[in-house]
N, C-alpha and C. Protein backbone atom coordinates (compact mmCIF):
# COMPACT_ATOMS: atom_id res chain seq x y z
N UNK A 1 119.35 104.74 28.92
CA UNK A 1 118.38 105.81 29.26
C UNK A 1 119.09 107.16 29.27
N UNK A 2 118.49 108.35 28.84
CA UNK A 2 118.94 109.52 28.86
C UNK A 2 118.61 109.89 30.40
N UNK A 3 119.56 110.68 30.48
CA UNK A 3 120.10 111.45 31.66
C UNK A 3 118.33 112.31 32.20
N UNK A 4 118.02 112.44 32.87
CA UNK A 4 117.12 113.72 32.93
C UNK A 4 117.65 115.21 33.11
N UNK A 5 117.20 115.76 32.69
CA UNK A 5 117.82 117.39 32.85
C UNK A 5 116.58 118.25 33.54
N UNK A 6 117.19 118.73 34.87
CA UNK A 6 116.44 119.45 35.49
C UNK A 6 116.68 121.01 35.38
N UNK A 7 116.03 121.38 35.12
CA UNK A 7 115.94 122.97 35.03
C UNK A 7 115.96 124.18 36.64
N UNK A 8 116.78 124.73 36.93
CA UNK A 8 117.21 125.83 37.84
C UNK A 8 116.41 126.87 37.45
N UNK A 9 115.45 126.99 38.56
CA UNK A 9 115.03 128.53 38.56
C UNK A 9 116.11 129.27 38.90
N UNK A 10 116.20 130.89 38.28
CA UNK A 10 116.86 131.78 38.20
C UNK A 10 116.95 132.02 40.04
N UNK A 11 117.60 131.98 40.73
CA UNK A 11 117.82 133.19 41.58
C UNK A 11 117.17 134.60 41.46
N UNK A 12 116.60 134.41 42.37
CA UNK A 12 115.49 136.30 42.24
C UNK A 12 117.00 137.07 42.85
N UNK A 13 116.39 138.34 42.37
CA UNK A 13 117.63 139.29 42.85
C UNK A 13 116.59 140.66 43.14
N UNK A 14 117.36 140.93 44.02
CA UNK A 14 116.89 142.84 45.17
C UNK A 14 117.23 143.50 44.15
N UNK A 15 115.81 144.04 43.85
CA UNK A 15 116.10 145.39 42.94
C UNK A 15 116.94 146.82 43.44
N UNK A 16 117.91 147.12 43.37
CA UNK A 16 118.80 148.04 43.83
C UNK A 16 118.09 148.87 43.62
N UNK A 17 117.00 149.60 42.89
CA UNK A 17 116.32 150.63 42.47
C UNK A 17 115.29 150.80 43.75
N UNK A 18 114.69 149.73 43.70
CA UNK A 18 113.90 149.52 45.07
C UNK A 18 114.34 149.82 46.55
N UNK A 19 115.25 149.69 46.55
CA UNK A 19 116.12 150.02 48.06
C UNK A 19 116.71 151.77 47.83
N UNK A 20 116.34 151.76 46.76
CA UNK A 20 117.10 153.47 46.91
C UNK A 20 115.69 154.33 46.89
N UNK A 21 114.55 153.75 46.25
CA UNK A 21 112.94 154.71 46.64
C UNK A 21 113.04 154.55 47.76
N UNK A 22 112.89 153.41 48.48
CA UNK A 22 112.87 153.87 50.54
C UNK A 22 114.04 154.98 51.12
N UNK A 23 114.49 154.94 50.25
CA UNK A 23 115.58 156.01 50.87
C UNK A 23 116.41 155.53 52.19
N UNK A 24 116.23 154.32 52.86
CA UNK A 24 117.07 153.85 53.16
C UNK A 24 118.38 152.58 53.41
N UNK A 25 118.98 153.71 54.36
CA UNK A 25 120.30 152.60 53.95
C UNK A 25 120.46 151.92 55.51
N UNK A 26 120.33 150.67 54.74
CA UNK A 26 120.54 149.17 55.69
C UNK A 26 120.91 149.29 56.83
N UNK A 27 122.85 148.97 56.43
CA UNK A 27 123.83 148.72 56.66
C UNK A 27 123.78 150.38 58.10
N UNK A 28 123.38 150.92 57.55
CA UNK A 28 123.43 152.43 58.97
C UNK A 28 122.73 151.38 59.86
N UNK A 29 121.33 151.65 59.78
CA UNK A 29 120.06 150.80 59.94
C UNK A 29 120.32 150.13 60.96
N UNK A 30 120.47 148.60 60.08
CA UNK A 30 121.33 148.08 61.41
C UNK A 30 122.12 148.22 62.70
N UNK A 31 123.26 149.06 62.06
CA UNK A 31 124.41 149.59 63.45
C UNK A 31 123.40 150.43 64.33
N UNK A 32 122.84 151.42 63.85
CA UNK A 32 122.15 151.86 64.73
C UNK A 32 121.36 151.22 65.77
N UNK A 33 120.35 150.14 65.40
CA UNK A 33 119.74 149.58 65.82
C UNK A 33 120.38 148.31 66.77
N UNK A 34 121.63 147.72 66.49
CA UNK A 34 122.32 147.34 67.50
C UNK A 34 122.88 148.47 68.30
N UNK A 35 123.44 149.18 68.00
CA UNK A 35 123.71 150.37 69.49
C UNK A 35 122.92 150.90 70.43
N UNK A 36 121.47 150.74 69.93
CA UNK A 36 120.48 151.24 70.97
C UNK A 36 119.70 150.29 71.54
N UNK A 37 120.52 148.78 71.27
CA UNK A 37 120.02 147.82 71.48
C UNK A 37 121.31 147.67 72.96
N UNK A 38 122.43 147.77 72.68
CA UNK A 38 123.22 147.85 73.87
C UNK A 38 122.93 148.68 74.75
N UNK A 39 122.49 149.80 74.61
CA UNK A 39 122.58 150.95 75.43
C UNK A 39 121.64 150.66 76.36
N UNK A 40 120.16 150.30 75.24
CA UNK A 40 119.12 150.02 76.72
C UNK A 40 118.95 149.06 77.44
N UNK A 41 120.37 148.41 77.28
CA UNK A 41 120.64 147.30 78.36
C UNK A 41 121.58 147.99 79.05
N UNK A 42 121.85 149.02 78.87
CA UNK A 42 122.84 149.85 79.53
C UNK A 42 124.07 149.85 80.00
N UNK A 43 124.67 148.86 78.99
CA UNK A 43 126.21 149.06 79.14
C UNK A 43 126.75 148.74 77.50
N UNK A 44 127.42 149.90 77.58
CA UNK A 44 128.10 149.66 75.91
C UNK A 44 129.66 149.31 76.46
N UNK A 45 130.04 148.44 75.40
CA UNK A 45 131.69 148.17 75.27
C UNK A 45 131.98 147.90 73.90
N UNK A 46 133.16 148.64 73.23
CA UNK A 46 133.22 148.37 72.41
C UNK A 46 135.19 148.40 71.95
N UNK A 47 135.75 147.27 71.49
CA UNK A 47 136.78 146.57 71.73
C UNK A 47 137.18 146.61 70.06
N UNK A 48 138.28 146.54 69.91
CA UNK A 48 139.31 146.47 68.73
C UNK A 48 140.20 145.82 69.02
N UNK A 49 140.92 145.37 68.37
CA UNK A 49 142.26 144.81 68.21
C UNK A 49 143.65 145.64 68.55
N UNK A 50 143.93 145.41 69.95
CA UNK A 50 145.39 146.80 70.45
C UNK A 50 146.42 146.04 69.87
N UNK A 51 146.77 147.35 69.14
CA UNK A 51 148.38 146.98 68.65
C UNK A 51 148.25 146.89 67.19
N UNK A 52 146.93 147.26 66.63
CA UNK A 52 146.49 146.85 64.98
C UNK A 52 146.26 148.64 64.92
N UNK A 53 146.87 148.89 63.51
CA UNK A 53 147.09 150.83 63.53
C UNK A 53 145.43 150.57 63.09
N UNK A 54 144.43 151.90 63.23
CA UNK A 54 143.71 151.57 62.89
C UNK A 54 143.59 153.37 61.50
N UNK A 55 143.11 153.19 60.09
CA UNK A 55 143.27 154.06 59.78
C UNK A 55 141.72 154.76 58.77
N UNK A 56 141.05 155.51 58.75
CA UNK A 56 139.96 155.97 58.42
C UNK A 56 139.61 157.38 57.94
N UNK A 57 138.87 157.44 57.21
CA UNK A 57 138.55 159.29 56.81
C UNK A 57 137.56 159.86 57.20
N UNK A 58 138.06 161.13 58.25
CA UNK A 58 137.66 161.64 59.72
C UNK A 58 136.30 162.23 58.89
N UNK A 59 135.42 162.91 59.99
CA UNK A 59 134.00 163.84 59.04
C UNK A 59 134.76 164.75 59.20
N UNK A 60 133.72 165.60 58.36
CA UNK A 60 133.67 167.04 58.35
C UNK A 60 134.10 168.07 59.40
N UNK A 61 133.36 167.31 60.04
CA UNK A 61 133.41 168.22 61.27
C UNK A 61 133.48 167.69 62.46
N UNK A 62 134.07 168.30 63.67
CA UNK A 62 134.73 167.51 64.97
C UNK A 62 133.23 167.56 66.07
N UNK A 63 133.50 166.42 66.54
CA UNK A 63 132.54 166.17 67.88
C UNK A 63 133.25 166.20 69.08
N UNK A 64 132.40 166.48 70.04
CA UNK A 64 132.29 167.22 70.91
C UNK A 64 132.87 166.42 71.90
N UNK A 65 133.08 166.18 73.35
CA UNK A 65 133.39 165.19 74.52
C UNK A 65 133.12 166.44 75.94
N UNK A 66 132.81 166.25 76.71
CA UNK A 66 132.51 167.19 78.27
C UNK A 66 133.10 165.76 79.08
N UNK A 67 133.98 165.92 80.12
CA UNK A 67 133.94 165.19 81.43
C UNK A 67 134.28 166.15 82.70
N UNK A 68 133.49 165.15 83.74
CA UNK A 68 134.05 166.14 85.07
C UNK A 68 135.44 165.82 85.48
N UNK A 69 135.71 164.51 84.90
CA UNK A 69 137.64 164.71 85.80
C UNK A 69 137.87 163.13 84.28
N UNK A 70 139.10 163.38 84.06
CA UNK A 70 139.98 162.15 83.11
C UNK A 70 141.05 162.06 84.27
N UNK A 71 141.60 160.62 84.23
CA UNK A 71 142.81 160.21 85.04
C UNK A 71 143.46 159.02 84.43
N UNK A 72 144.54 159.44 83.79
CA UNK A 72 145.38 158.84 82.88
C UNK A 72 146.88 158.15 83.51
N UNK A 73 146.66 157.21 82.75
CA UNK A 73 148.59 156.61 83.03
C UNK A 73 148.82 156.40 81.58
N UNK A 74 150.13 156.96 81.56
CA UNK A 74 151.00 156.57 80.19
C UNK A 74 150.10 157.61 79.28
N UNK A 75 150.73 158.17 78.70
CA UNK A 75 149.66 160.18 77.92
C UNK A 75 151.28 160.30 77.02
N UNK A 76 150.60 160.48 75.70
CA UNK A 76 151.75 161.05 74.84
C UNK A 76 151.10 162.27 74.21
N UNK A 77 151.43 163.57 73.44
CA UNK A 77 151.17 163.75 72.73
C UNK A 77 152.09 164.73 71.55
N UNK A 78 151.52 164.93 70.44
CA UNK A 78 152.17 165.43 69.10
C UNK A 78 151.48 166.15 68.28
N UNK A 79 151.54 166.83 66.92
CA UNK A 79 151.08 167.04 66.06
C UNK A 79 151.09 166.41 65.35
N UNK A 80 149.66 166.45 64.57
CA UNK A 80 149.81 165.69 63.09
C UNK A 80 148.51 165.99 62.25
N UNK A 81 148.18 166.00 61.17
CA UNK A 81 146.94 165.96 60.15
C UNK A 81 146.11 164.31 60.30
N UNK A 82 144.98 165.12 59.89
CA UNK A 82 143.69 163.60 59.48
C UNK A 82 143.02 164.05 58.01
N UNK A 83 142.81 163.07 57.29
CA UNK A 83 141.71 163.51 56.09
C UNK A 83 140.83 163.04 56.22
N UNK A 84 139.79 164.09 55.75
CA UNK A 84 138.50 163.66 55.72
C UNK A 84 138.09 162.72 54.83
N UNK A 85 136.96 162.49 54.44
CA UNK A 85 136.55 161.58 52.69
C UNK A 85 136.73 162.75 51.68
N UNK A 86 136.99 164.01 51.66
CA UNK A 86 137.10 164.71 50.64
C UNK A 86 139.19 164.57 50.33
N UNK A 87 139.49 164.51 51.40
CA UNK A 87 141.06 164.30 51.19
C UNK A 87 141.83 165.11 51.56
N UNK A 88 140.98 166.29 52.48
CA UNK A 88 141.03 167.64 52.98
C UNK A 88 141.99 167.22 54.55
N UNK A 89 143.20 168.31 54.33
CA UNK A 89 144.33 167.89 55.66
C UNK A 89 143.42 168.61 56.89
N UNK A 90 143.59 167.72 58.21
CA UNK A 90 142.69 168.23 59.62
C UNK A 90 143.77 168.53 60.20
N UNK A 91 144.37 169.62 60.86
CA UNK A 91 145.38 169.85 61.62
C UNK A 91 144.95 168.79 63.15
N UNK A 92 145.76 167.88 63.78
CA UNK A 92 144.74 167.61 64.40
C UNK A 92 146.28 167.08 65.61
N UNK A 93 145.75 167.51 67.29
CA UNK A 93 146.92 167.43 68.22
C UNK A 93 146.78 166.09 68.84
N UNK A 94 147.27 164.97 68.09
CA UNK A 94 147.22 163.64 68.90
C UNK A 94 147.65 163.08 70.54
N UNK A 95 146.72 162.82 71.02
CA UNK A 95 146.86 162.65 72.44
C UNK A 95 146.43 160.94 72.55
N UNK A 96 147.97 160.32 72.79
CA UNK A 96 147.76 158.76 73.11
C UNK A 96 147.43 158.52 74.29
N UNK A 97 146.52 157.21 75.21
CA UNK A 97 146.64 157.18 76.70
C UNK A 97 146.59 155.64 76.87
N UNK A 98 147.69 155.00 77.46
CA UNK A 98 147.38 154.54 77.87
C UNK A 98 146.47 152.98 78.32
N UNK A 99 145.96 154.15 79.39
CA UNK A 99 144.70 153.48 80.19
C UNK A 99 144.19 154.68 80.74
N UNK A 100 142.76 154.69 81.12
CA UNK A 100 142.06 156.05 81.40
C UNK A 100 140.86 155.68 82.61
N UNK A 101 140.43 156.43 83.19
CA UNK A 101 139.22 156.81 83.97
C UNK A 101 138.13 157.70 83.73
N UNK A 102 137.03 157.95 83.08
CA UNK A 102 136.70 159.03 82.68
C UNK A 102 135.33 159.33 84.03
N UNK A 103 135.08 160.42 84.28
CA UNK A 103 133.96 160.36 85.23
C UNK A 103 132.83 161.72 84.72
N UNK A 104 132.04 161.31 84.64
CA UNK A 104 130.63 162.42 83.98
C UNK A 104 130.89 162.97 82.50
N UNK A 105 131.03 161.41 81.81
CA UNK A 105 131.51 162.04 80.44
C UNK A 105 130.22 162.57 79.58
N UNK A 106 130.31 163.39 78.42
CA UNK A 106 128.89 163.36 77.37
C UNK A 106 129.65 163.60 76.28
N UNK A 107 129.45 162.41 75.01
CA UNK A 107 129.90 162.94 73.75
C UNK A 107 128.55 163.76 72.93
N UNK A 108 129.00 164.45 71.75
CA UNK A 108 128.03 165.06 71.48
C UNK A 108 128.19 165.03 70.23
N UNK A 109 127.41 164.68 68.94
CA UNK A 109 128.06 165.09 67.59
C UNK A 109 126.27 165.73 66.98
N UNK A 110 127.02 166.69 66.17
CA UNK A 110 125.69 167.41 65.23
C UNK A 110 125.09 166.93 63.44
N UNK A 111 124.97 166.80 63.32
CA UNK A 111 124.66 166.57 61.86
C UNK A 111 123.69 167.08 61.09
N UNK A 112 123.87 167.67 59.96
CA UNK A 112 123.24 168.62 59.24
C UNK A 112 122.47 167.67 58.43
N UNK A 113 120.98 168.08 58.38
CA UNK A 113 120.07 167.29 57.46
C UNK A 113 119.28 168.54 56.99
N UNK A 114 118.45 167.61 55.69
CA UNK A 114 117.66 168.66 54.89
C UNK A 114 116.57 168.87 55.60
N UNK A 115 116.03 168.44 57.02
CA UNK A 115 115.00 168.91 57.93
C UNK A 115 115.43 169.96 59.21
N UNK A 116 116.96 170.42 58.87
CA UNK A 116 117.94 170.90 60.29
C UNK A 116 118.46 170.24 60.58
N UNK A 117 119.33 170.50 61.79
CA UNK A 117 120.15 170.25 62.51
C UNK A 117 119.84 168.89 63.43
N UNK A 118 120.29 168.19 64.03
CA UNK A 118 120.29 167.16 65.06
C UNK A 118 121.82 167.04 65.59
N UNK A 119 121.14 166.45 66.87
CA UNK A 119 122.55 166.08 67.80
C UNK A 119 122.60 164.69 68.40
N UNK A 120 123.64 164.23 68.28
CA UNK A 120 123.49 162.73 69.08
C UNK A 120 123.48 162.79 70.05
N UNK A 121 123.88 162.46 71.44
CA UNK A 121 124.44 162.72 72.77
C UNK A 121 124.29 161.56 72.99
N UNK A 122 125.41 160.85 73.81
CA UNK A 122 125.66 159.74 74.46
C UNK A 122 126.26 160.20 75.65
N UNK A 123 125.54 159.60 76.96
CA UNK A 123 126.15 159.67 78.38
C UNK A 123 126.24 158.96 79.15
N UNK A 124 127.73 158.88 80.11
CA UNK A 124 127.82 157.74 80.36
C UNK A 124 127.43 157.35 81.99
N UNK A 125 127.11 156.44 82.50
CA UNK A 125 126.82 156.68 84.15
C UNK A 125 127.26 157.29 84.96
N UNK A 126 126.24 157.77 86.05
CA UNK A 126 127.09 158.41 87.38
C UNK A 126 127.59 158.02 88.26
N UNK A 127 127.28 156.60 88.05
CA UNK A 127 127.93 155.73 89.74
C UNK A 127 129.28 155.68 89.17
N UNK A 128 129.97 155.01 88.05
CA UNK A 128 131.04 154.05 87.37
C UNK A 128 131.82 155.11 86.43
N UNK A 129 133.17 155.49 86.53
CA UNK A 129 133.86 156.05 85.34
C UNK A 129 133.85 155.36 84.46
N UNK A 130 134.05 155.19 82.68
CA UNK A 130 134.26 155.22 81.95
C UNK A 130 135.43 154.37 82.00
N UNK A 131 135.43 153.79 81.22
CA UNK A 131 137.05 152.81 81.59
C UNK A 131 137.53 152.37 79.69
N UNK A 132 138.40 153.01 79.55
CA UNK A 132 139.35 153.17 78.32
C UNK A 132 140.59 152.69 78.39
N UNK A 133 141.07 151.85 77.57
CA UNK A 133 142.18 151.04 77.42
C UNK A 133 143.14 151.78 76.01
N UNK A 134 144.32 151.83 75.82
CA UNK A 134 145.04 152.10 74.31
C UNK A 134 144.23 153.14 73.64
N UNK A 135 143.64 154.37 74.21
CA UNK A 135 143.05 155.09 73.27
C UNK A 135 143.89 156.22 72.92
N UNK A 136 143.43 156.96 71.15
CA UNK A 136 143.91 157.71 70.28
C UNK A 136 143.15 158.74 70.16
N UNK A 137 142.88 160.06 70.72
CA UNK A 137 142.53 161.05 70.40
C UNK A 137 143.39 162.34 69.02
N UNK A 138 142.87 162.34 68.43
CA UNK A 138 142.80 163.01 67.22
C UNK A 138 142.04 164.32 67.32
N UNK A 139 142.32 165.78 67.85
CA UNK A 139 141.90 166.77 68.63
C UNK A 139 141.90 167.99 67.73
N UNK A 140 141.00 168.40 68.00
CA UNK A 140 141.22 170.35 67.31
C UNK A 140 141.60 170.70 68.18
N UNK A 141 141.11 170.62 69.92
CA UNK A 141 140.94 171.53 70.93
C UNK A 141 140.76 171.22 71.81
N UNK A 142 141.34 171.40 72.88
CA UNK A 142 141.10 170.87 74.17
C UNK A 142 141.39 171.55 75.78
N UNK A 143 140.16 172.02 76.74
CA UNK A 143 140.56 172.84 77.64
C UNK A 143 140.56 172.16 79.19
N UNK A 144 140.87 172.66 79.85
CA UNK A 144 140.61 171.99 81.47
C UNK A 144 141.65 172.86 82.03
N UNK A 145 141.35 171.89 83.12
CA UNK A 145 142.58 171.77 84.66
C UNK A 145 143.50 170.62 84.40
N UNK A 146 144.66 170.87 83.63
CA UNK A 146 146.31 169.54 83.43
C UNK A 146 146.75 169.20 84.32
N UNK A 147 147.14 168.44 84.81
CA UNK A 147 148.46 168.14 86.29
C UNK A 147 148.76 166.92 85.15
N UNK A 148 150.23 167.46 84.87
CA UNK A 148 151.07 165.77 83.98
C UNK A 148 151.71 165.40 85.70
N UNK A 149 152.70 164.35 85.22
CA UNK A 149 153.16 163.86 86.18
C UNK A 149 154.33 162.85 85.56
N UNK A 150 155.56 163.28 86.33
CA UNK A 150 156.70 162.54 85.42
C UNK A 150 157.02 163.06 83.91
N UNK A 151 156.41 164.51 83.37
CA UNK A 151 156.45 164.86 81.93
C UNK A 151 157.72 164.59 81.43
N UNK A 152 157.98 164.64 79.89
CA UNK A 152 158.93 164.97 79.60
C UNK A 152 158.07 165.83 78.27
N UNK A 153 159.06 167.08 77.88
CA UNK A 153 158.36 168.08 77.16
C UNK A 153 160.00 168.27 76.30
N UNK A 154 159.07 168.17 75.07
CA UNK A 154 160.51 168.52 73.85
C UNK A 154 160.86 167.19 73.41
N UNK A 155 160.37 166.17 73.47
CA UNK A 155 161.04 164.66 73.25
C UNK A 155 161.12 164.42 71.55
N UNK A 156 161.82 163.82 71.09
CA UNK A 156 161.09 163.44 69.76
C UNK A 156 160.14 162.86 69.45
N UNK A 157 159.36 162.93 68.45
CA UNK A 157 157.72 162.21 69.08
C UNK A 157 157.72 161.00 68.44
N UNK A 158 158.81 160.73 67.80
CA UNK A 158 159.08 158.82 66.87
C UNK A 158 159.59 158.21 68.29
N UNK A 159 159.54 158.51 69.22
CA UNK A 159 160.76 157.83 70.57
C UNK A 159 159.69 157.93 71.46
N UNK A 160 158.35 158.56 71.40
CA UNK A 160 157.60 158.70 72.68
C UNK A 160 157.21 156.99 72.84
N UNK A 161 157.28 156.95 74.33
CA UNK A 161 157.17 155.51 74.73
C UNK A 161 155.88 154.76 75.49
N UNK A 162 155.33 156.54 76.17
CA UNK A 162 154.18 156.12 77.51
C UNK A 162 152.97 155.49 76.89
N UNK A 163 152.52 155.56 75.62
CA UNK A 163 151.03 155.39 75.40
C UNK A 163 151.52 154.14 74.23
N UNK A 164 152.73 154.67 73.49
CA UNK A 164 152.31 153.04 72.34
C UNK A 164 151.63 154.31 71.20
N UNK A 165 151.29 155.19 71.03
CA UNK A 165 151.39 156.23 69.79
C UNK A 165 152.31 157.13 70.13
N UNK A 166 152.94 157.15 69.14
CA UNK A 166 154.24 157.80 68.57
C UNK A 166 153.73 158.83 66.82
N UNK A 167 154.56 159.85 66.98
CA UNK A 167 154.40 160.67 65.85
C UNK A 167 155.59 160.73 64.61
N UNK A 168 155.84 161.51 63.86
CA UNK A 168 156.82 162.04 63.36
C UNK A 168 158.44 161.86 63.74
N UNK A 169 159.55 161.55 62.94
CA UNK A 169 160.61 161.69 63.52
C UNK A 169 161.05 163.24 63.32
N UNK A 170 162.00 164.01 64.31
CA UNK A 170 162.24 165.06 64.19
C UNK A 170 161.18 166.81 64.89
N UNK A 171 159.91 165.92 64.49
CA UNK A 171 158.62 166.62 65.06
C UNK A 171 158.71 166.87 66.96
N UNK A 172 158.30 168.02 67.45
CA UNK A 172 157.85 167.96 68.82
C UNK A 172 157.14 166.74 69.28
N UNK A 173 157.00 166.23 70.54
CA UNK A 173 156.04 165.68 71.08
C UNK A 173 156.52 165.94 72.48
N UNK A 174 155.74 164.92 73.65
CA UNK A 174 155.93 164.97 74.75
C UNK A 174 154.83 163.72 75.37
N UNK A 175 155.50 163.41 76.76
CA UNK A 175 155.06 162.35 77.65
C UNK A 175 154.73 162.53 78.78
N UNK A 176 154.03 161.63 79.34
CA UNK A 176 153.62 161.80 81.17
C UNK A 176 153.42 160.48 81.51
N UNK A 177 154.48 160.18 82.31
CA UNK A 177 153.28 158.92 83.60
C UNK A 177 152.31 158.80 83.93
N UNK A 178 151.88 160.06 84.16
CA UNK A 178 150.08 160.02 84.70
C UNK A 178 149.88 161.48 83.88
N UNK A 179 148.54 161.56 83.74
CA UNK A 179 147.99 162.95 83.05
C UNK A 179 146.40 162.98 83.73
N UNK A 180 145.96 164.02 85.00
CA UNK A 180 144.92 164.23 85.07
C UNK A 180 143.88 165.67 84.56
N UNK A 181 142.99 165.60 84.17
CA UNK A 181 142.41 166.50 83.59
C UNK A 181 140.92 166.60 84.34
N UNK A 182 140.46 168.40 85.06
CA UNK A 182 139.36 168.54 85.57
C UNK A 182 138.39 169.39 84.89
N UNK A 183 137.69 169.04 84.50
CA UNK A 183 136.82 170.20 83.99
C UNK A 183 137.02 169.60 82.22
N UNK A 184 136.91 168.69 81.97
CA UNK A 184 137.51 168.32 80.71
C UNK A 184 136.27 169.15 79.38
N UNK A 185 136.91 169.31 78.50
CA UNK A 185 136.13 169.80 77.41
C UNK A 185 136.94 169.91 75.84
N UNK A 186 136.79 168.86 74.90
CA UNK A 186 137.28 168.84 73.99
C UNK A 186 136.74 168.79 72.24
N UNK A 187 137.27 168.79 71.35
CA UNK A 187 136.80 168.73 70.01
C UNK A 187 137.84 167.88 69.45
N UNK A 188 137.06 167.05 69.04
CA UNK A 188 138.17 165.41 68.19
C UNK A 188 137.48 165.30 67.08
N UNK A 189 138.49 165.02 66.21
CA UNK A 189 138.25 164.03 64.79
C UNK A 189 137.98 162.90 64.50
N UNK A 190 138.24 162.48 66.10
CA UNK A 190 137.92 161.05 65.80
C UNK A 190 138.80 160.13 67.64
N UNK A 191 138.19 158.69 67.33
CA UNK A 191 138.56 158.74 68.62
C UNK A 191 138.63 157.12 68.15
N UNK A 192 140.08 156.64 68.63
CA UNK A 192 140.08 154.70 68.94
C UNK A 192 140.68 154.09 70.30
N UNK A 193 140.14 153.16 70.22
CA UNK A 193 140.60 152.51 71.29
C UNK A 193 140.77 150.80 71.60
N UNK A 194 141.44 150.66 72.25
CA UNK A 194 141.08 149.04 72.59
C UNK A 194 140.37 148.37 73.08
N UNK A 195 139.73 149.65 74.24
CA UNK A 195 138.57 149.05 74.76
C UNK A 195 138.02 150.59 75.55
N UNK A 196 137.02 150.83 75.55
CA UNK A 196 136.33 151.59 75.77
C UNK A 196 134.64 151.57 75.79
N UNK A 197 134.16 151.46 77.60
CA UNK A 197 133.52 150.82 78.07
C UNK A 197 132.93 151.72 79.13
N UNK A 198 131.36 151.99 79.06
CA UNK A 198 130.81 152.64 79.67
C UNK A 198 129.75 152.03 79.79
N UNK A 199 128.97 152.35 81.38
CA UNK A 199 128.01 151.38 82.31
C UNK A 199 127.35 152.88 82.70
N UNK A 200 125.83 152.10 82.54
CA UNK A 200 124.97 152.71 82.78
C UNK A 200 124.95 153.54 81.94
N UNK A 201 125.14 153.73 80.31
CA UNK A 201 125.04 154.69 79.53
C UNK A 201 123.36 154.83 78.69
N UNK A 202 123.49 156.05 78.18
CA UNK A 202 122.39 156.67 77.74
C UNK A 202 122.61 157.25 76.33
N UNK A 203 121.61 157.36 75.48
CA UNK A 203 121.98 157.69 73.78
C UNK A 203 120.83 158.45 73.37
N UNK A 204 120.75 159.49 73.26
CA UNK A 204 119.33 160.23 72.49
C UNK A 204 119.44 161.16 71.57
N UNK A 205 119.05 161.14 70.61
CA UNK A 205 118.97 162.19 69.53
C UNK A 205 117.70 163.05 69.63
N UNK A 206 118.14 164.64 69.89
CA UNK A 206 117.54 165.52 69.57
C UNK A 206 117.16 166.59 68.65
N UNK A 207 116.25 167.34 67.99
CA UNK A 207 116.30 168.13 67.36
C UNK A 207 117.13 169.21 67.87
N UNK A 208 118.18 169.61 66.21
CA UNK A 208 118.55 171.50 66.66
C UNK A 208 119.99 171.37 67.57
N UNK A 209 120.76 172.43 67.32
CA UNK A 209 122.32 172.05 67.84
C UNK A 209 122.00 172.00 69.12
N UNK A 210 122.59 170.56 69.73
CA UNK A 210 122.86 170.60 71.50
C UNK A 210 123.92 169.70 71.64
N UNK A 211 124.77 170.47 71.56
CA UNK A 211 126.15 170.13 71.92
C UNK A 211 126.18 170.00 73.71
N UNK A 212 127.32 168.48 74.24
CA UNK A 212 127.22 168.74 75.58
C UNK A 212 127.95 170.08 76.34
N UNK A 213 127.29 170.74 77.21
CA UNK A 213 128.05 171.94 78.05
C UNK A 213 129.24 171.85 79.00
């Protein structure tokens, strides 16, 4: 007897053309929609792998951070550049920590669309600081009230030891045992961590620049 031969329908396939008339994209889509899925359960955490470099191409443009007090153990920092996706150098003042406390934080980022302006804002509770593990700030700018503690200023920044980021050999850097900051107010390129975990947080996008104050 001959064999029978069964015939395979083709696999249908997603018209790629079709997903680009909706104009949107998924993969955002999604993330978004899990983040505001954490939030209004009201506690975000979000965890990486410490001790894994992590490396990426910063935006355009720097977002924002407001807190009423940071309280740090183990604080390095240095100079160094970030690129964007264009390949464009970010002068940018790296500040390693640690472990952190943050209390009345608000990040803020803006984004330019063909309807205006919008702002994200994420804030984090008032009862509970902010609790940050191994994080990497990547900075334009940054103002407050400093108290280091234990500094050392002038170190080489390939030898800095307190945070676990290290810079340049030959380059400035410097260290602290503890680093507290009041009145915090900064501009970053970008921000990692190992764990970085906020309770009772809040996420809303508004029309039109509103950066936190």
């Amino acid at each position: 007897m001959r064999p029978t031969r069964r015939h395979r329908r083709p696999a249908r396939r997603t018209s790629r053309a079709g997903i680009r008339r909706g104009r949107t994209n998924w993969p955002r889509f999604a993330l978004a929609s899990f983040a505001a899925t954490l939030l209004a359960a009201g506690t975000a955490t979000v965890t990486t792998a410490a001790g894994i470099p992590m490396s990426f191409a910063v935006a355009g443009s720097p977002f924002t951070v407001t807190a009423h007090r940071l309280e740090a153990t183990g604080a390095t920092q240095f100079a160094s550049f970030r690129k964007d996706a264009q390949g464009v150098g970010r002068a940018a003042a790296v500040v390693g920590v640690r472990s952190a406390r943050i209390s009345g934080l608000c990040q803020s980022a803006v984004a330019r669309t063909p309807l205006g302006p919008v702002t994200l804002v994420i804030r984090s509770g008032s009862d509970e600081p902010v609790r940050a593990e191994n994080m990497v700030l990547d900075l334009s700018h940054l103002s407050g009230d400093m108290t280091f503690g234990s500094v050392e200023m002038g170190r080489d920044a390939a030898t800095l030891r307190a945070s676990g980021a290290t810079g340049l050999a030959g380059t400035y850097g410097q260290q602290a045992r503890t680093l507290t900051v009041d009145n915090l107010r900064l501009k970053a390129w970008s921000l990692t961590a190992g764990t970085f975990s906020l309770a009772g947080a809040d996420m809303s996008v508004q029309r039109g620049e509103r950066p936190c104050a």
